[in-house]
Protein backbone atom coordinates (compact mmCIF):
# COMPACT_ATOMS: atom_id res chain seq x y z
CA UNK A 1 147.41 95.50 93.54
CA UNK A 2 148.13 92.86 95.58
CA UNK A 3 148.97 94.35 99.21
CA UNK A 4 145.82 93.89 101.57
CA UNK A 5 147.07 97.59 103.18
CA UNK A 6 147.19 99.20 100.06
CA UNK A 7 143.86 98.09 98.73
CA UNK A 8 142.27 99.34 102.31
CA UNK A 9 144.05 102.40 102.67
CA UNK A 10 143.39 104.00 98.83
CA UNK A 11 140.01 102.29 99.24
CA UNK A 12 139.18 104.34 102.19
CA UNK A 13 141.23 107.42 101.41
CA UNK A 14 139.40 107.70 98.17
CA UNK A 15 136.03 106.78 99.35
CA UNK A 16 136.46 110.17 102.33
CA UNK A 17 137.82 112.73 98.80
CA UNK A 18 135.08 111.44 96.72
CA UNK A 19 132.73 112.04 99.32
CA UNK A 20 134.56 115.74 100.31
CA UNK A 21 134.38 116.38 96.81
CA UNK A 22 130.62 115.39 96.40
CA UNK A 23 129.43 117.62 99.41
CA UNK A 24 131.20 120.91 97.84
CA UNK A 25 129.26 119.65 94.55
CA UNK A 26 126.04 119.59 96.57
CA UNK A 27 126.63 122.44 98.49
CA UNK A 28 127.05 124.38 94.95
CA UNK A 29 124.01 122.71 93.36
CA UNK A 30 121.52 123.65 95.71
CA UNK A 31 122.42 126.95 97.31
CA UNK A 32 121.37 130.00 95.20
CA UNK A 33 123.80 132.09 93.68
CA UNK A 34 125.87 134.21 95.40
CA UNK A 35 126.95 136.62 93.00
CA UNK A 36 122.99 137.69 92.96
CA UNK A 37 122.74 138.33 95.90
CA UNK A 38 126.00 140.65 96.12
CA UNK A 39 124.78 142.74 93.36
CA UNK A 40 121.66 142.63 94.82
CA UNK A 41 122.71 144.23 97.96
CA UNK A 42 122.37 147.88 97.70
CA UNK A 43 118.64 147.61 96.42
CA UNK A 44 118.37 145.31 99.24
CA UNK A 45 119.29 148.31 101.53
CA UNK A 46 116.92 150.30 99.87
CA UNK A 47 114.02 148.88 100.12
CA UNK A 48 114.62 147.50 103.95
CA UNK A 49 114.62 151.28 104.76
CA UNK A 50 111.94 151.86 102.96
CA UNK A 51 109.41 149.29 104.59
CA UNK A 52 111.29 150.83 107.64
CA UNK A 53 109.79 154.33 106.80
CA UNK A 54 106.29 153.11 105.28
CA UNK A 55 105.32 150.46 108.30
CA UNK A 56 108.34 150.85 110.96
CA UNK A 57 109.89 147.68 112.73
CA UNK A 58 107.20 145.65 112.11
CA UNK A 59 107.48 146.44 107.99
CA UNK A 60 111.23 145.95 108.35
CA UNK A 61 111.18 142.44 110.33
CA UNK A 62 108.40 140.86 108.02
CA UNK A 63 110.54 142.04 104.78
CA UNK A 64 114.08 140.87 106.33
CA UNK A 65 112.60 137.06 107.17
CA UNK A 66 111.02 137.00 103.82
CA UNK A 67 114.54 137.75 102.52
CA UNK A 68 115.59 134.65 104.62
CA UNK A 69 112.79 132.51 103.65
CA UNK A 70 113.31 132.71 100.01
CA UNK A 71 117.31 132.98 99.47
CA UNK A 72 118.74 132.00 102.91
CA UNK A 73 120.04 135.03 103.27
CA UNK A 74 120.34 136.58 107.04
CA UNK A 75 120.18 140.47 106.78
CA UNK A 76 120.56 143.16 109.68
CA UNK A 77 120.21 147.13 109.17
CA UNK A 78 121.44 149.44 111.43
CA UNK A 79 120.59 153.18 111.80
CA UNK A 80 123.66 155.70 112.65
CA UNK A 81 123.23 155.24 116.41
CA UNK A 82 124.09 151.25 115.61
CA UNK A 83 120.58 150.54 116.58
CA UNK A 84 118.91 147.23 114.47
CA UNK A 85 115.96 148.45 112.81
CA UNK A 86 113.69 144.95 113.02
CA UNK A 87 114.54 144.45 117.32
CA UNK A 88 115.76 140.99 116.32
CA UNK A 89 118.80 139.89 118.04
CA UNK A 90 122.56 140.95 117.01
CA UNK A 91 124.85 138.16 117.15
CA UNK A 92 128.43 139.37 118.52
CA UNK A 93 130.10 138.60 114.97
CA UNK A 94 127.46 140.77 113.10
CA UNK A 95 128.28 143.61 115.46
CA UNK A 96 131.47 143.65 114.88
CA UNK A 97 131.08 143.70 110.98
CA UNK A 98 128.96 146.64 112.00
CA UNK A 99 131.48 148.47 113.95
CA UNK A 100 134.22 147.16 111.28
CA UNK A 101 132.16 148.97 108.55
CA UNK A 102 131.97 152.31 110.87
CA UNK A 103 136.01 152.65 111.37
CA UNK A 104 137.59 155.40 109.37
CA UNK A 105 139.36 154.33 106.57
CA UNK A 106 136.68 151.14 105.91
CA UNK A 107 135.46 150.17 102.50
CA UNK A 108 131.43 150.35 102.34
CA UNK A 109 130.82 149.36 99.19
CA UNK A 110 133.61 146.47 99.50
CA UNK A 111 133.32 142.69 101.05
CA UNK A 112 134.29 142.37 105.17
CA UNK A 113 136.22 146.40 105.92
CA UNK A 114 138.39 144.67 108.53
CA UNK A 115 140.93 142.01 109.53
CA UNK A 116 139.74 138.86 109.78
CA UNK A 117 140.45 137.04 112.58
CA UNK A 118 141.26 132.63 111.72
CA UNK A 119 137.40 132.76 113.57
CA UNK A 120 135.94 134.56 111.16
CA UNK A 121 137.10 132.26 108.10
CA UNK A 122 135.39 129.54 109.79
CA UNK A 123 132.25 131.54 109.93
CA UNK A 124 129.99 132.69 106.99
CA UNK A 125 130.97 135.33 104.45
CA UNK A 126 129.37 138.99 105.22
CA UNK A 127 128.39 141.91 102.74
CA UNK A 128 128.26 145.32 103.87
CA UNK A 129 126.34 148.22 102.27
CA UNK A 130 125.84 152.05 103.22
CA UNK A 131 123.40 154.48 102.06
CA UNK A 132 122.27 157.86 102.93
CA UNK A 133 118.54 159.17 102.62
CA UNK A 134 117.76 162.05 101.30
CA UNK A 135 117.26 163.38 105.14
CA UNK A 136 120.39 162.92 105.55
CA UNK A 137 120.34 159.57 107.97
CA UNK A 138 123.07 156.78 106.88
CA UNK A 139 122.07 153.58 107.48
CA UNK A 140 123.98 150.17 107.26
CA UNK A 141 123.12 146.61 106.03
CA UNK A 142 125.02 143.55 106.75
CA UNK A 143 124.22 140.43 104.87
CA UNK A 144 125.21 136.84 106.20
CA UNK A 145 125.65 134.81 102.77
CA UNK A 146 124.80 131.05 102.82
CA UNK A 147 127.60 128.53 102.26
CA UNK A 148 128.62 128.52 98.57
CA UNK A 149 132.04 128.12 96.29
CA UNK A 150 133.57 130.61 97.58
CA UNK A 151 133.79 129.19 101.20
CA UNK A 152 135.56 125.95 99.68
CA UNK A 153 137.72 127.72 96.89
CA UNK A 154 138.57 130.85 97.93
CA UNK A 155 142.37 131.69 98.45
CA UNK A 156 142.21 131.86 101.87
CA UNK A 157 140.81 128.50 101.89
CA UNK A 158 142.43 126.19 100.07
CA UNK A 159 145.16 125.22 102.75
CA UNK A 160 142.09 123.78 105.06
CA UNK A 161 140.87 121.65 101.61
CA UNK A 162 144.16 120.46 101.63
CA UNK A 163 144.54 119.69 105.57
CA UNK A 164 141.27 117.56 105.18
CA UNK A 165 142.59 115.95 102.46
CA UNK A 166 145.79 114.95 104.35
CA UNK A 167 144.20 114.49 107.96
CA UNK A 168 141.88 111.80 106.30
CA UNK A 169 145.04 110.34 104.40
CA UNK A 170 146.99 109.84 108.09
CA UNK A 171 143.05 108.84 109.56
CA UNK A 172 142.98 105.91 106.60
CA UNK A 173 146.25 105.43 107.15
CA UNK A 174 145.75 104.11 110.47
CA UNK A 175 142.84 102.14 110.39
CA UNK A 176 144.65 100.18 107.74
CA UNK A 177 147.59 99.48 109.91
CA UNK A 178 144.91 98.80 112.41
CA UNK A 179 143.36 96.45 110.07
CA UNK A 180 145.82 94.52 108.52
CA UNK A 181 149.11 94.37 111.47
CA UNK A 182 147.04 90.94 112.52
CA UNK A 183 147.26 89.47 109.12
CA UNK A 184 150.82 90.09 108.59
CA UNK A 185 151.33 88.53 112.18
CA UNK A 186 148.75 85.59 110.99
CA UNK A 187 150.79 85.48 107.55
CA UNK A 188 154.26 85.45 109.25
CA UNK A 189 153.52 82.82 111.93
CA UNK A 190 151.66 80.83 109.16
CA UNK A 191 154.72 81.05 107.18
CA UNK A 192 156.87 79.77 110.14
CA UNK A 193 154.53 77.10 110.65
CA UNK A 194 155.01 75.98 106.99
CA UNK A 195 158.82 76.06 107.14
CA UNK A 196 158.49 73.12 109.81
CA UNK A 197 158.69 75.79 113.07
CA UNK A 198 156.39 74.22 115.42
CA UNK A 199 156.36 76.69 117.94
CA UNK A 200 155.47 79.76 115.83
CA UNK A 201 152.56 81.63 117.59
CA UNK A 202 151.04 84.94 116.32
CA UNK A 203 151.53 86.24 120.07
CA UNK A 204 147.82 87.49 120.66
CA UNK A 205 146.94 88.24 124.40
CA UNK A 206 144.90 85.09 125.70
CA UNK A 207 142.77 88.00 127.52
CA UNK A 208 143.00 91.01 125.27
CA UNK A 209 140.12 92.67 123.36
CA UNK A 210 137.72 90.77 121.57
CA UNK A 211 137.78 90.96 117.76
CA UNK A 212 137.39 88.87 114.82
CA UNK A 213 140.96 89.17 113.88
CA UNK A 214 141.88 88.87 117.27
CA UNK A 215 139.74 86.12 117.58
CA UNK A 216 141.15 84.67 114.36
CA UNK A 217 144.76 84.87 115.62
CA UNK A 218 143.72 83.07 118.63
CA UNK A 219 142.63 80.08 117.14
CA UNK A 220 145.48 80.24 115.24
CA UNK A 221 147.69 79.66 117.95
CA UNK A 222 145.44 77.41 119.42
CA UNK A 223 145.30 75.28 116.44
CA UNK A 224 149.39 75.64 116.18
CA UNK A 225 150.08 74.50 119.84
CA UNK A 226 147.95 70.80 118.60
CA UNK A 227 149.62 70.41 116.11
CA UNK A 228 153.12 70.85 117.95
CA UNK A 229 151.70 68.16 120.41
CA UNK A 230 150.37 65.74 118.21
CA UNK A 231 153.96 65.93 116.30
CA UNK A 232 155.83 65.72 119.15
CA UNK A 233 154.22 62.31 120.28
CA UNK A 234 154.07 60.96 117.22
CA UNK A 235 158.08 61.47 117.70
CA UNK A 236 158.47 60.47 120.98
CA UNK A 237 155.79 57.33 120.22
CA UNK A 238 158.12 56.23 117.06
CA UNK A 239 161.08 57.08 119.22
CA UNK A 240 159.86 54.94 121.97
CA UNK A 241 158.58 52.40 120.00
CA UNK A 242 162.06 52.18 118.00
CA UNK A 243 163.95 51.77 120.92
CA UNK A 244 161.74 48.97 122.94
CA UNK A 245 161.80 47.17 119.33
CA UNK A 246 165.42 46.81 119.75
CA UNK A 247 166.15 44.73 122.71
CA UNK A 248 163.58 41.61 121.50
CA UNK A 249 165.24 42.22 118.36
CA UNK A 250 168.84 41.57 120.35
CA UNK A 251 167.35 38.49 121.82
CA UNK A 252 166.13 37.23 119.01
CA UNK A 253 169.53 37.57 117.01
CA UNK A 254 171.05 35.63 119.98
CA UNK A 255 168.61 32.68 119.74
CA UNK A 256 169.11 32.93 116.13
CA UNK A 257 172.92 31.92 116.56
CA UNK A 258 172.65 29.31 119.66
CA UNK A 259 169.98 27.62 117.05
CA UNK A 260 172.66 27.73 114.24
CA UNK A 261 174.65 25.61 116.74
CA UNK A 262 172.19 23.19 117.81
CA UNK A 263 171.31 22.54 114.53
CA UNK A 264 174.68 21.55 112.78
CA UNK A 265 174.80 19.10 116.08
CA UNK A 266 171.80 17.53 115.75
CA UNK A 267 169.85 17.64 112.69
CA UNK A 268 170.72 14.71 110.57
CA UNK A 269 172.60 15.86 107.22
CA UNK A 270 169.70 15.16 104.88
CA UNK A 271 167.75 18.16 106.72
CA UNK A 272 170.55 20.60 107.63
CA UNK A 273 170.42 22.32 104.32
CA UNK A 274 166.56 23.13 104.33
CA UNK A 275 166.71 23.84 108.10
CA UNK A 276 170.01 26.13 107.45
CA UNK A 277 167.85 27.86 104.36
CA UNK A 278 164.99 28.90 106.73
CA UNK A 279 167.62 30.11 109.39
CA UNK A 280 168.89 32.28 106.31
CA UNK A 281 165.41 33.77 106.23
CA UNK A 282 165.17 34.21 109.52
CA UNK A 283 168.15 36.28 109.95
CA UNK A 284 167.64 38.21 106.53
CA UNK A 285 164.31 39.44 107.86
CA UNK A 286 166.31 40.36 111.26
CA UNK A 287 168.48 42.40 109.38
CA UNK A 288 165.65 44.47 107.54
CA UNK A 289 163.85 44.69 110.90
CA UNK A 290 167.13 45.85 112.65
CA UNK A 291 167.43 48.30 109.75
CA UNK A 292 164.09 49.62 110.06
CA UNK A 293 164.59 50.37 113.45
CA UNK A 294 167.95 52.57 112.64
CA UNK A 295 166.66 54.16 110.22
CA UNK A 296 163.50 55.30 112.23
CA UNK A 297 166.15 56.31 115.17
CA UNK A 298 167.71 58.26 112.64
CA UNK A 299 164.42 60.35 111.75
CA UNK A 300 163.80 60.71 115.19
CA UNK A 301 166.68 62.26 115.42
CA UNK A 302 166.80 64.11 112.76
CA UNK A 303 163.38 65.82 113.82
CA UNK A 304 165.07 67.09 117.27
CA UNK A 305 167.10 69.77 115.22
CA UNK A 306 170.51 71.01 114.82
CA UNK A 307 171.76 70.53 117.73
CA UNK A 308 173.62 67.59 117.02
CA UNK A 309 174.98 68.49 113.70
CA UNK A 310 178.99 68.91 113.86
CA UNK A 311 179.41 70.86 110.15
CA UNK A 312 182.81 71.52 108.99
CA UNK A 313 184.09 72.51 105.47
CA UNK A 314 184.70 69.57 103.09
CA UNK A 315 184.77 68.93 99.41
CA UNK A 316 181.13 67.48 97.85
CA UNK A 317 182.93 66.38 95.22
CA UNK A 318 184.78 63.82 96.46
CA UNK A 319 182.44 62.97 98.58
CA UNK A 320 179.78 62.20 95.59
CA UNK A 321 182.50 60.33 94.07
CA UNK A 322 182.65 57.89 96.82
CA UNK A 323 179.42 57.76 97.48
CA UNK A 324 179.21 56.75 93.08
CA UNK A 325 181.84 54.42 93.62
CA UNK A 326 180.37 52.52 96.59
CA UNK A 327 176.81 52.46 94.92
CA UNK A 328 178.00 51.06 91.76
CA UNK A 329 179.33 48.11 93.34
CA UNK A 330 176.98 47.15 95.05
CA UNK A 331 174.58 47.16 91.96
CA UNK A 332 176.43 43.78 90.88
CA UNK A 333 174.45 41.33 87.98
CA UNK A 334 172.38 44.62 87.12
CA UNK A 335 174.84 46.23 84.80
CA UNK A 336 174.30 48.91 85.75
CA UNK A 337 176.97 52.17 86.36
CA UNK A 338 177.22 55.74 88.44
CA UNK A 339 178.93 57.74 86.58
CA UNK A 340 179.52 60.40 89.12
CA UNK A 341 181.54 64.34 87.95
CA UNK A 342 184.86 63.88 87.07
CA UNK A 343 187.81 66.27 88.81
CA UNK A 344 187.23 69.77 88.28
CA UNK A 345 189.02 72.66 89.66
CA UNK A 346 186.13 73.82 91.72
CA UNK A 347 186.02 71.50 94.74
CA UNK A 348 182.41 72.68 95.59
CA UNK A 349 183.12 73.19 99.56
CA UNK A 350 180.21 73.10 101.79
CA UNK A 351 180.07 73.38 106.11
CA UNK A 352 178.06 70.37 106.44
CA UNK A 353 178.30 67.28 109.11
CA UNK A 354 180.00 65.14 106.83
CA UNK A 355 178.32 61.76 108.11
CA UNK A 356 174.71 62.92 108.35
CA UNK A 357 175.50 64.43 104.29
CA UNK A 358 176.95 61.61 103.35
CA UNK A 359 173.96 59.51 104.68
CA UNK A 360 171.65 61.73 102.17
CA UNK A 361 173.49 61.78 99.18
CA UNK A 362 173.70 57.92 99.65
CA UNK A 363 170.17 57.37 99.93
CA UNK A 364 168.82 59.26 97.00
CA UNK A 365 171.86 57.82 94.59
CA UNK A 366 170.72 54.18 95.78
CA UNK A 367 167.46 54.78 94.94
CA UNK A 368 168.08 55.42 91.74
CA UNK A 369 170.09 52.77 91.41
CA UNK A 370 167.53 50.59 92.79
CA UNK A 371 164.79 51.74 90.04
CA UNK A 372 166.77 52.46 86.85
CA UNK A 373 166.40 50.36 83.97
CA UNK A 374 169.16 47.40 83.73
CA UNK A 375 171.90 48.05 81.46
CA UNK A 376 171.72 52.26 82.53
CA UNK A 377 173.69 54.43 83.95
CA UNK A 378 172.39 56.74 86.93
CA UNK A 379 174.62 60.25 86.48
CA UNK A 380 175.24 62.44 89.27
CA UNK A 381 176.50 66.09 88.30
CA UNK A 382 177.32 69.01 90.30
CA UNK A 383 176.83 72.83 90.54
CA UNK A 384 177.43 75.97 91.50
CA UNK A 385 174.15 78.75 91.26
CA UNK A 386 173.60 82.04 92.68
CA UNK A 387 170.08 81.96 94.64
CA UNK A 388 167.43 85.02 94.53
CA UNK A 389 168.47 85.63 98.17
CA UNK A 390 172.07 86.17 96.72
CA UNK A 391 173.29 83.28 98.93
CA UNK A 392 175.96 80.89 96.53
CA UNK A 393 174.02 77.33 96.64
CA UNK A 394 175.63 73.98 95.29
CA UNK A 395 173.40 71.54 93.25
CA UNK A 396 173.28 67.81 93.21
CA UNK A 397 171.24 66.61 90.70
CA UNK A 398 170.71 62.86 90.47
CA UNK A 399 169.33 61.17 87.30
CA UNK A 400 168.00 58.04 86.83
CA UNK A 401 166.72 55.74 83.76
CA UNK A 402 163.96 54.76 85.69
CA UNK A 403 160.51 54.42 84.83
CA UNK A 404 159.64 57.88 86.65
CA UNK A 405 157.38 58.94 89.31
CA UNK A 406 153.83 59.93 88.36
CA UNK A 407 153.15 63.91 88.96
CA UNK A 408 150.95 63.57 91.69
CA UNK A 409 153.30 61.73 93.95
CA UNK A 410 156.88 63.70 93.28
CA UNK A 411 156.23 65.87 96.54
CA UNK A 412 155.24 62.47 98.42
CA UNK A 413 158.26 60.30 97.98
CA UNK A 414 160.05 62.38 100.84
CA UNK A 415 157.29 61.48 103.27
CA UNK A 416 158.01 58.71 105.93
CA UNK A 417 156.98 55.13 104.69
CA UNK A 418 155.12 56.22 101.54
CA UNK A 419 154.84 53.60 98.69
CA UNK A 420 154.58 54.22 95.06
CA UNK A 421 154.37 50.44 94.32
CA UNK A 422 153.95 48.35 97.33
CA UNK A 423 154.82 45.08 95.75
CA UNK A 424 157.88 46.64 93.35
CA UNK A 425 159.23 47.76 96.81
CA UNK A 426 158.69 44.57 98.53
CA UNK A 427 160.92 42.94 95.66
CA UNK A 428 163.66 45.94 95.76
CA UNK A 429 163.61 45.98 99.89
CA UNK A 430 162.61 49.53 100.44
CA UNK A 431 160.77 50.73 103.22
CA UNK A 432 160.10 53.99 102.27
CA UNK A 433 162.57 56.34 104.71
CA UNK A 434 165.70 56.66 102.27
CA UNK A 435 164.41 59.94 100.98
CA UNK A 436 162.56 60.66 103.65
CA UNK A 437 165.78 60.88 105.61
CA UNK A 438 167.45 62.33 103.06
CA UNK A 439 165.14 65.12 102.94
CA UNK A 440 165.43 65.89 106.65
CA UNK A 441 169.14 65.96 106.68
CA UNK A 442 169.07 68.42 103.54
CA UNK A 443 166.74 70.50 105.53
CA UNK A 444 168.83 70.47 108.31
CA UNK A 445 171.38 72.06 106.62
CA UNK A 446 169.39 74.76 105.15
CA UNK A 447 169.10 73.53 101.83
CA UNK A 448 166.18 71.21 100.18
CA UNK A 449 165.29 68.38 98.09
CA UNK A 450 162.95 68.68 94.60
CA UNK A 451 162.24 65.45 92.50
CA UNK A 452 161.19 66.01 88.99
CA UNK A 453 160.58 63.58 85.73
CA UNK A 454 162.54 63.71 82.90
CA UNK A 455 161.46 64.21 79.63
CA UNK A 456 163.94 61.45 78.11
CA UNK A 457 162.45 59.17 80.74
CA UNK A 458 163.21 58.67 84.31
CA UNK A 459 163.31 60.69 87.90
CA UNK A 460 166.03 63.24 88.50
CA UNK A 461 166.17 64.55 92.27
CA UNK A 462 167.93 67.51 92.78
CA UNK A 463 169.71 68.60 96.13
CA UNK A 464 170.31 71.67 97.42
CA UNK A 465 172.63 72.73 99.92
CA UNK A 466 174.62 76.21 100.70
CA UNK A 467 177.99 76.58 99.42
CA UNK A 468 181.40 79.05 99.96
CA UNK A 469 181.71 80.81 97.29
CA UNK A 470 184.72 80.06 95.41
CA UNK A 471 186.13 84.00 95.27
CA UNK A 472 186.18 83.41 99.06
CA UNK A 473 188.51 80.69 98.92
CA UNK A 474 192.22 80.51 99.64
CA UNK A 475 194.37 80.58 96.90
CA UNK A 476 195.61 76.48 97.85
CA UNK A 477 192.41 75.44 98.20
């Protein structure tokens, strides 16, 4: 059972019946049997009447409270005239058992002569008995039984067994509601949180009651709204810093080109090739820097949202096509290939912003053109796959020949700047924000990025992104 309000509520519900059910048990066990004393109850009469006529009210009382003493058994007897023999006090509800008993038509020798009133099944069950002396006197006994079986199972009775059964079902019910709304709010805004929603709060009052979910919720939300600050400076810091980085960096490609000039004029020709080879350098490492800098815009961007996203429908195959072509040819010396789906019927049509896709699938098929082994091909096939939501989704999967990615660090390649190899990337020029840009964009478009080895050797990284489902096409499509 894995619901938290199903484990409370059965918990509790059958915790309340077992302990219903053990207090009839009990209640059985230790009173003394009723059936006894109903058989008993015309000798009873007798001999109350008799200590009545051998030591008068005083005989009568001391023999009726021994009665009580040892079986728990309350007993009144009346003479004709409705007078109680032992001067003890007549409860209302014996009296009118009495008076019940005395109506023409009633059953002496039978349980309670008259209608019972909802009152009286709440109260205990009464025995009646009638006698005549030999004199000619009737007189009456009325027996108040203890509680026994027959209070909890007799027909009349059964319904309230049932009611209690139910009324601490709905009673459970609620407490587990009670119990466990705060952790589905915690679990849902947790979830949120998880899915990259910054601003997901569980929504408890700041001044509410005090609890320890409440409490828990609280810090929750407390512990949410840091987070949301911390990542939104850390975006507005690499924003910031991203864009102040780019105006020194304008400058400095500007002195880098009036020192070109000055240097074919006057540098003498035996030192214009070593002074043109570290003005090479100097730009190359411009160019990364400038690089950097855009791609660390583009992350900044990308971390504002959708808003900026312009989707419309276009075919992923040719688009992975080009983006094959261009990557194999820039892989010259390598021998490398891309070997990229041929035409198919199915155009695989997605509503995506064709630049910012583009930008994605580019990255991850460079990458693996950047690791896989010389001489390889990297393959990129497409999809089509029904998803457990029922939503049609279109795969990308991107395969290398690679040396692979160690297990520990396949969910870590899409984070900003990480490094699997610092000096293998400082010879291939990565910086770490291909995938990590890649990953955003997919995101952005409601899809997602995995990364798994492969077990003939090498990384595959799949993409997925929604697609139209091809029954939902037009016919010249």
């Amino acid at each position: 059972m894995k619901s938290l309000f199903l484990k409370i509520l059965l918990s509790f519900w059958a915790a309340l019946a077992l302990s219903l059910v053990l207090a009839i048990l009990v209640t059985i066990a230790l009173h003394p049997a009723r059936r006894g004393i109903e058989n008993q109850a015309p000798q009873t009469l007798a001999e109350a009447v008799n200590a009545y006529q051998t030591a008068g009210q005083h005989g009568v009382h001391e023999y009726l409270e021994d009665l009580f003493r040892t079986q728990h058994v309350r007993a009144f007897v009346f003479d004709s005239e409705g007078h109680e023999l032992s001067g003890r006090h007549v409860p209302p509800w014996i009296e009118d058992s009495r008076e019940g008993a005395a109506q023409p038509g009633a059953n002496p020798r039978g349980g309670s002569p008259y209608h019972r009133s909802w009152m009286d099944n709440l109260m205990p069950d009464r025995i009646i008995r009638q006698a005549l002396t030999l004199d000619g006197k009737r007189y009456t006994l009325v027996l108040e039984l203890p509680p026994g079986p027959r209070s909890f199972f007799g027909p009349n009775d059964l319904h309230l067994l049932g009611f209690a059964i139910i009324l601490s079902g709905v009673v459970c019910y609620l407490l587990s509601w009670s119990v466990t709304s705060p952790v589905r709010r915690l679990r849902a805004a947790a979830q949120s949180l998880a899915a990259g929603d910054l601003s997901a709060r569980t929504g408890a009052p700041v001044g509410g009651p005090r609890g320890e979910l409440t409490e828990l919720m609280r810090d929750f939300d407390r512990m949410a709204e840091r987070i949301e600050g911390l990542v939104d400076s850390q975006s507005r810091l690499l924003k910031d810093v991203s864009h102040e980085l780019r105006s020194p960096l304008a400058r400095l490609s500007v002195a880098l080109g009036l020192a070109r000039q000055r240097a074919a004029s006057a540098v003498g020709a035996e030192s214009a090739p070593e002074l043109q080879n570290s003005l090479n350098r100097i730009e190359t490492e411009a160019d990364r820097l400038n690089q950097l800098i855009q791609r660390l815009l583009t992350i900044s961007r990308l971390e504002s949202g959708t808003d900026g996203l312009r989707k419309t429908r276009l075919s992923l195959l040719e688009l992975v096509q080009q983006v094959a072509h261009d990557a194999e040819y820039e892989t010259p010396g390598r021998g490398c290939r891309v070997v990229a789906q041929p035409d198919t019927a199915d155009r695989f049509l997605v509503e995506a912003d064709p630049d910012l896709l583009r930008s994605a699938i580019e990255n991850v098929v460079r990458n693996a053109t950047r690791y896989t082994a010389e001489g390889t091909s990297v393959e990129v096939r497409l999809e089509r796959q029904r998803a457990t939501n029922g939503q049609e989704e279109v795969i990308v999967r991107v395969a290398d020949c690679g040396p692979g990615v160690p297990a520990e660090a396949l969910s870590k390649i899409f984070e900003p700047f990480y490094r699997l190899d610092d000096a293998r990337n400082r010879q291939t020029g990565g910086a770490g924000l291909g995938l990590s840009i890649a990953d955003r964009a997919i995101r952005l478009h409601g899809g997602q990025l995995r990364a798994s080895n492969r077990k003939e050797g090498g990384l595959e990284v799949e993409i997925r992104i929604p697609g139209i489902p091809a029954f939902a096409l037009p016919a010249h499509s």
